[in-house]
Protein backbone atom coordinates (compact mmCIF):
# COMPACT_ATOMS: atom_id res chain seq x y z
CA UNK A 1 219.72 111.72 93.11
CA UNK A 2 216.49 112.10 95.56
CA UNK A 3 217.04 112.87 98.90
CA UNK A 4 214.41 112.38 101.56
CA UNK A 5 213.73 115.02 103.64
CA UNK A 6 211.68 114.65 107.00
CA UNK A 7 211.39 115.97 110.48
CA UNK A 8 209.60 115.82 113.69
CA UNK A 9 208.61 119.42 113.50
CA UNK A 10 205.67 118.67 111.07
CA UNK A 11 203.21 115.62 110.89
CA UNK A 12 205.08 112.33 109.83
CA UNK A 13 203.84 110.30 106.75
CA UNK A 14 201.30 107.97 107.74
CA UNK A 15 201.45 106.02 104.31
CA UNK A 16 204.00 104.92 101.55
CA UNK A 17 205.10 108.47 101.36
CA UNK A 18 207.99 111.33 102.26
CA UNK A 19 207.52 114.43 103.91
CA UNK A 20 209.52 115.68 101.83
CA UNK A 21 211.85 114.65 98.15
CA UNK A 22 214.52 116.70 97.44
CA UNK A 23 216.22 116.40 93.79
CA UNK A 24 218.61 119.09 92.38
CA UNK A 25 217.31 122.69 93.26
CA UNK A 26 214.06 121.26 93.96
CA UNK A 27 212.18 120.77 96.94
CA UNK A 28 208.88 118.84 96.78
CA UNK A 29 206.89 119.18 99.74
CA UNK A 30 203.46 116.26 100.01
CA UNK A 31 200.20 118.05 100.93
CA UNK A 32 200.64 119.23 104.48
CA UNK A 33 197.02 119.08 106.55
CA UNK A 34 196.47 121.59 110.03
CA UNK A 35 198.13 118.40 112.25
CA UNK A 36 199.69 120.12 115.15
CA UNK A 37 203.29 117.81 115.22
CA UNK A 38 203.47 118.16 118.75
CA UNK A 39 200.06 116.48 120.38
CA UNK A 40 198.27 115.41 116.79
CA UNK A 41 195.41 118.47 117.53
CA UNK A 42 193.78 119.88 114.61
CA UNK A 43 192.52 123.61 115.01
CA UNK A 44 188.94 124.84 114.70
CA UNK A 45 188.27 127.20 111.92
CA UNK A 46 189.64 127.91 108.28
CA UNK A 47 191.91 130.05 109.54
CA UNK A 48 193.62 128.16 111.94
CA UNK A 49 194.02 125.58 109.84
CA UNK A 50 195.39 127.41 106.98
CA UNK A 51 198.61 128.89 109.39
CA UNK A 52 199.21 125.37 110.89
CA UNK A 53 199.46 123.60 107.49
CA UNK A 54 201.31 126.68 106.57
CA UNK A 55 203.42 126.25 109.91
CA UNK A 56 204.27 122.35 108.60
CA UNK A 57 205.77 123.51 105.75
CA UNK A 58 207.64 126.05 107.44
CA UNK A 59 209.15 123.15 109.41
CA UNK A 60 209.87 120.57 106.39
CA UNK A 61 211.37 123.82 104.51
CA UNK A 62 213.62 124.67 107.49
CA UNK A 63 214.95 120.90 107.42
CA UNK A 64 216.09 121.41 104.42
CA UNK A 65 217.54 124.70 104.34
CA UNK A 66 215.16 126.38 103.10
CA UNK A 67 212.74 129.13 104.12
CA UNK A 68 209.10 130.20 102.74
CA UNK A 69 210.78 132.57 100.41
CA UNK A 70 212.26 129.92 98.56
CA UNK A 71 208.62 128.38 97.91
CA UNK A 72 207.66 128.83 94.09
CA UNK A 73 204.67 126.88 93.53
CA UNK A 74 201.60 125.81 95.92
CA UNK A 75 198.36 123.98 95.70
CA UNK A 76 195.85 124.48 98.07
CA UNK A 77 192.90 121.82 98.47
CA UNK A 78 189.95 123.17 100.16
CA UNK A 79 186.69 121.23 101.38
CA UNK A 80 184.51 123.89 99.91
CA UNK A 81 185.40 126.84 97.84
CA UNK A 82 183.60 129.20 100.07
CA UNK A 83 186.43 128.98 102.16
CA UNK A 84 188.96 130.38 99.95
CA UNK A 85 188.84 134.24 101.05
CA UNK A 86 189.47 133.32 104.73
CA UNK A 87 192.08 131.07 103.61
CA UNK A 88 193.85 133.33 101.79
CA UNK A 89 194.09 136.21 104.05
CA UNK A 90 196.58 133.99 106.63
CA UNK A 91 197.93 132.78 102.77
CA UNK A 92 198.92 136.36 102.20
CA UNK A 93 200.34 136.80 105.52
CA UNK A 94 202.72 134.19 105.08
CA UNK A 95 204.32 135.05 101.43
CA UNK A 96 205.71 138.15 99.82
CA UNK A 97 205.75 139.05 96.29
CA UNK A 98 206.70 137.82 94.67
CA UNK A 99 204.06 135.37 95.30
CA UNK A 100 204.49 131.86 94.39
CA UNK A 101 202.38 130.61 92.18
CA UNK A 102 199.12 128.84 92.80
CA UNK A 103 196.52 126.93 92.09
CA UNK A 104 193.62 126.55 94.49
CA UNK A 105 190.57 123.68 93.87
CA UNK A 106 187.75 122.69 95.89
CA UNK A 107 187.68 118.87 96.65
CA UNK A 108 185.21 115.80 98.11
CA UNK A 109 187.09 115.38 100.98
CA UNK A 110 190.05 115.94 102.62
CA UNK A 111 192.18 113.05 105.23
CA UNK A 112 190.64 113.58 108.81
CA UNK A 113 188.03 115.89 107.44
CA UNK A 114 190.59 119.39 107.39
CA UNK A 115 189.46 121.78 106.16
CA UNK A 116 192.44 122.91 103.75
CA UNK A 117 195.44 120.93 102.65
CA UNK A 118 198.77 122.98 100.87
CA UNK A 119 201.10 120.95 98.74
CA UNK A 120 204.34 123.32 98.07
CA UNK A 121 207.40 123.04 95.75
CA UNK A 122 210.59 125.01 96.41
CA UNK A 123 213.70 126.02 94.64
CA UNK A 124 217.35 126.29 96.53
């Protein structure tokens, strides 16, 4: 049975969505975007944006339980794929091996023009 999962720590859905969908050992966190939960700010700069979507999913994973160790599988968007050394840097600051893994595209356009989006799924 799916369980929905959501907190006030990260940026609520602002569509027909969840936060969060937890089903047996499985944690399925929707794309998290660099929306600071506590004033709606987004940060300046690859970077930046890369540890507060990474801080969002900190927050949905400790809701459940969970912590960023228990994270097997992202997928990072990024506006442009030029971004993707920057972006992993604070990536790599924020996982130990073993890594998840990842996939990592370049897209059109991301909601409220971020810079990078990261959609995670975990494992209890």
């Amino acid at each position: 049975m799916k369980k929905q999962i959501a907190t006030t720590n990260a940026p609520g859905a602002i569509g027909p969505y969840s936060q969060a969908i937890s089903i047996g050992d499985l944690l399925f966190i929707s794309g998290q975007i660099p929306v600071n939960p506590a004033d709606g700010s987004i940060p300046e700069g690859i970077e930046a944006q890369t540890a507060q979507s990474i801080a969002n999913i900190k927050a949905i994973l400790a809701e459940a339980g969970l912590s960023i160790d228990n994270v097997v599988k992202t997928t990072v968007f990024l506006a442009d794929m030029s971004l993707f050394g920057p972006m992993n840097e604070v990536y790599a600051q924020n996982f130990t091996a073993p890594f998840p893994a990842r996939s990592a595209v370049a897209v059109k356009e991301l909601p409220k023009q971020v810079l990078v989006e990261i959609e995670t799924i975990a494992s209890k």
